[in-house]
Protein backbone atom coordinates (compact mmCIF):
# COMPACT_ATOMS: atom_id res chain seq x y z
CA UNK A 1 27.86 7.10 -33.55
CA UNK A 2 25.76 9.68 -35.40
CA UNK A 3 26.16 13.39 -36.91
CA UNK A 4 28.84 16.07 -35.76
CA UNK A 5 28.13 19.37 -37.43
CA UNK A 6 31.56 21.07 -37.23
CA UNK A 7 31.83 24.60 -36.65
CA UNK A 8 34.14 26.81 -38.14
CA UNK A 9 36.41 27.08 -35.27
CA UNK A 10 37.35 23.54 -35.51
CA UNK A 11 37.84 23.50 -39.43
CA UNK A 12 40.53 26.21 -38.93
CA UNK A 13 41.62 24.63 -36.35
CA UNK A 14 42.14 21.17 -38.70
CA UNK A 15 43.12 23.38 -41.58
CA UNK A 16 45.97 24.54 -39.61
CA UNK A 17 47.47 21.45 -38.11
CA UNK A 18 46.45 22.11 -34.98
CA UNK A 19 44.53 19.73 -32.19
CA UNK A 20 41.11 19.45 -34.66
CA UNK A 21 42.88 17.19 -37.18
CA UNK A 22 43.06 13.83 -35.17
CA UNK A 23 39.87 14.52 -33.66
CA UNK A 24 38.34 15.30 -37.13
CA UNK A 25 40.07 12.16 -38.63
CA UNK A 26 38.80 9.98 -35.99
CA UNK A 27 35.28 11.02 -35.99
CA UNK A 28 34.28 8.83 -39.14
CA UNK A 29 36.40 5.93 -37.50
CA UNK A 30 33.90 6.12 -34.52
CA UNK A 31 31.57 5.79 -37.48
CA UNK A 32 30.39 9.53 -37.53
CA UNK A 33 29.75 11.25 -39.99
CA UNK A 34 30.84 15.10 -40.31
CA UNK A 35 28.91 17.66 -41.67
CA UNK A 36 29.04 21.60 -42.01
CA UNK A 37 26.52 24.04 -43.60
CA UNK A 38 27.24 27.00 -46.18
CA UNK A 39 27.58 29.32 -43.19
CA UNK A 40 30.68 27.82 -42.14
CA UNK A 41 31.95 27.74 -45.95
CA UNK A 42 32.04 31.26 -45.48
CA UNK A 43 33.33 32.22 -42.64
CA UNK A 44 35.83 29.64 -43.27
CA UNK A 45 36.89 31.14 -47.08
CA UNK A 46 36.80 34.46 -45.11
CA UNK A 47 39.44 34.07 -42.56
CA UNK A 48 42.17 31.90 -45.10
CA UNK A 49 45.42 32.66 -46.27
CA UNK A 50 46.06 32.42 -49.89
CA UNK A 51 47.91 28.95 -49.87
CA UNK A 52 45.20 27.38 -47.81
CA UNK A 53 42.08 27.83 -50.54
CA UNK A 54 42.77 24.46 -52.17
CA UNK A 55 43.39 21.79 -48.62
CA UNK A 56 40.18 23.64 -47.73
CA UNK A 57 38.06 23.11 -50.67
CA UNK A 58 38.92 19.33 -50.64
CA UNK A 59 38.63 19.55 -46.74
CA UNK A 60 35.03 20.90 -46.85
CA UNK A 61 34.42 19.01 -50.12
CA UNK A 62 35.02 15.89 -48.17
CA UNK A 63 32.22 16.64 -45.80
CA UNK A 64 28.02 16.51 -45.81
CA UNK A 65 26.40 20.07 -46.31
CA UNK A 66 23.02 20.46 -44.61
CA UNK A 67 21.14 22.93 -46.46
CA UNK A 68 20.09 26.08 -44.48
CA UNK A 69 16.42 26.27 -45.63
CA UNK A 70 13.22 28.50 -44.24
CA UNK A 71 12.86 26.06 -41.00
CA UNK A 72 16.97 26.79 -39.56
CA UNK A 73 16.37 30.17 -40.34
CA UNK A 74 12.98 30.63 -38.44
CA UNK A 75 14.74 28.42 -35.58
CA UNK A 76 17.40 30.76 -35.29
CA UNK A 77 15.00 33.35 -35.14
CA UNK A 78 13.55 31.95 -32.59
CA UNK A 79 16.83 31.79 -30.59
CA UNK A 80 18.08 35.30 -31.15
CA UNK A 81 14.67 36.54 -29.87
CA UNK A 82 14.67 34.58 -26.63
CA UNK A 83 17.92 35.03 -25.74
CA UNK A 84 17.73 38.61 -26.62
CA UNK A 85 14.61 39.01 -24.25
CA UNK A 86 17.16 37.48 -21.59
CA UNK A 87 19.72 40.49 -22.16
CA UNK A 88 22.15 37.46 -24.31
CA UNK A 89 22.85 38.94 -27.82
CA UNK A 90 23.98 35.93 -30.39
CA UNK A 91 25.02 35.59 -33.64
CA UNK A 92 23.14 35.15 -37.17
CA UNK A 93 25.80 33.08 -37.95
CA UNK A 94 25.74 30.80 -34.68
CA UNK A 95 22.35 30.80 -34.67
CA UNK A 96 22.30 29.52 -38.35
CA UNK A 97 25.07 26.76 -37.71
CA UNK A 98 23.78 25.69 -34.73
CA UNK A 99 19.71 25.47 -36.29
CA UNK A 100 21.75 23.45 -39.26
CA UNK A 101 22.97 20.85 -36.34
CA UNK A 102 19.35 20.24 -35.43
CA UNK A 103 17.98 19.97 -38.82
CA UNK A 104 20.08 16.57 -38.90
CA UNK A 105 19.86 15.96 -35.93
CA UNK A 106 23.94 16.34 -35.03
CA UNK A 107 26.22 17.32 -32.31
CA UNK A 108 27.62 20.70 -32.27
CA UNK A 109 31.76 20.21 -32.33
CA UNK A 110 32.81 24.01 -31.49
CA UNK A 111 36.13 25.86 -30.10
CA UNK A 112 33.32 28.40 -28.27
CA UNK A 113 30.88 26.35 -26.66
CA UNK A 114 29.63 29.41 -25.18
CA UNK A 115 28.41 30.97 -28.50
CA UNK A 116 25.53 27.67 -28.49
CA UNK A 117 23.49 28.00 -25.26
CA UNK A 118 20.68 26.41 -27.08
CA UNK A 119 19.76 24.20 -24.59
CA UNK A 120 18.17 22.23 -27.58
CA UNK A 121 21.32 21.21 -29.47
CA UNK A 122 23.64 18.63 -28.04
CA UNK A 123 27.66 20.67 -27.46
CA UNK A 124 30.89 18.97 -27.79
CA UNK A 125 33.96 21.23 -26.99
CA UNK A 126 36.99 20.70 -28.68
CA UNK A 127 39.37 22.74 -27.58
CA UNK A 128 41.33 24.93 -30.48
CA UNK A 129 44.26 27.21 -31.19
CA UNK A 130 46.84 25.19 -29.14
């Protein structure tokens, strides 16, 4: 039991039908409780199709927001720096979502585990796009 901070890989994924959904509907059965941040909002209202703007609203309506404040975005500072002094270029927006999962304390639920090396935040693959 405890947090899962969904990234946007697997809220496509549930928007579309696709493996995500049971997963996603059995998380608060388990007594989890989902969350996202505004960063995957966006990325997520980015990449729909025109019929899919109102299941998502109510989908991401449906879910906890942790709020991306100074701390996440000095932590994912942090984490672009080091891994860019190791030659490992990530993302703002990873970086963002994945310092939002450790402001609450929550497991990561990704598609791209591989985008989260943050050897700080606790990684769940679920596999997408099948």
């Amino acid at each position: 039991m405890g947090a899962v901070l969904l990234d946007t890989t697997v809220l496509i994924d549930a928007l579309r039908g696709r493996p995500a959904t049971q997963r996603l509907l059995g998380l608060r059965a388990a007594g989890d409780q989902p969350y996202i941040c505004a960063v995957n909002a966006e990325e997520v209202r980015r990449g729909l199709r025109g019929h899919e703007q109102q299941v998502a609203r109510r989908l991401l309506g449906g879910l906890r927001t942790v709020a991306l404040t100074m701390e996440e975005g000095w932590q994912a500072g942090h984490w672009r720096q080091r891994f860019a002094a190791q030659g490992t270029t990530l993302s703002q927006a990873d970086c963002l979502v994945a310092a939002a999962a450790l402001a609450v304390g929550a497991r990561l639920a990704t598609g791209n585990p591989r985008h989260f090396p943050m050897s700080e935040v606790a990684v769940e693959y679920w596999p997408v796009g099948e």
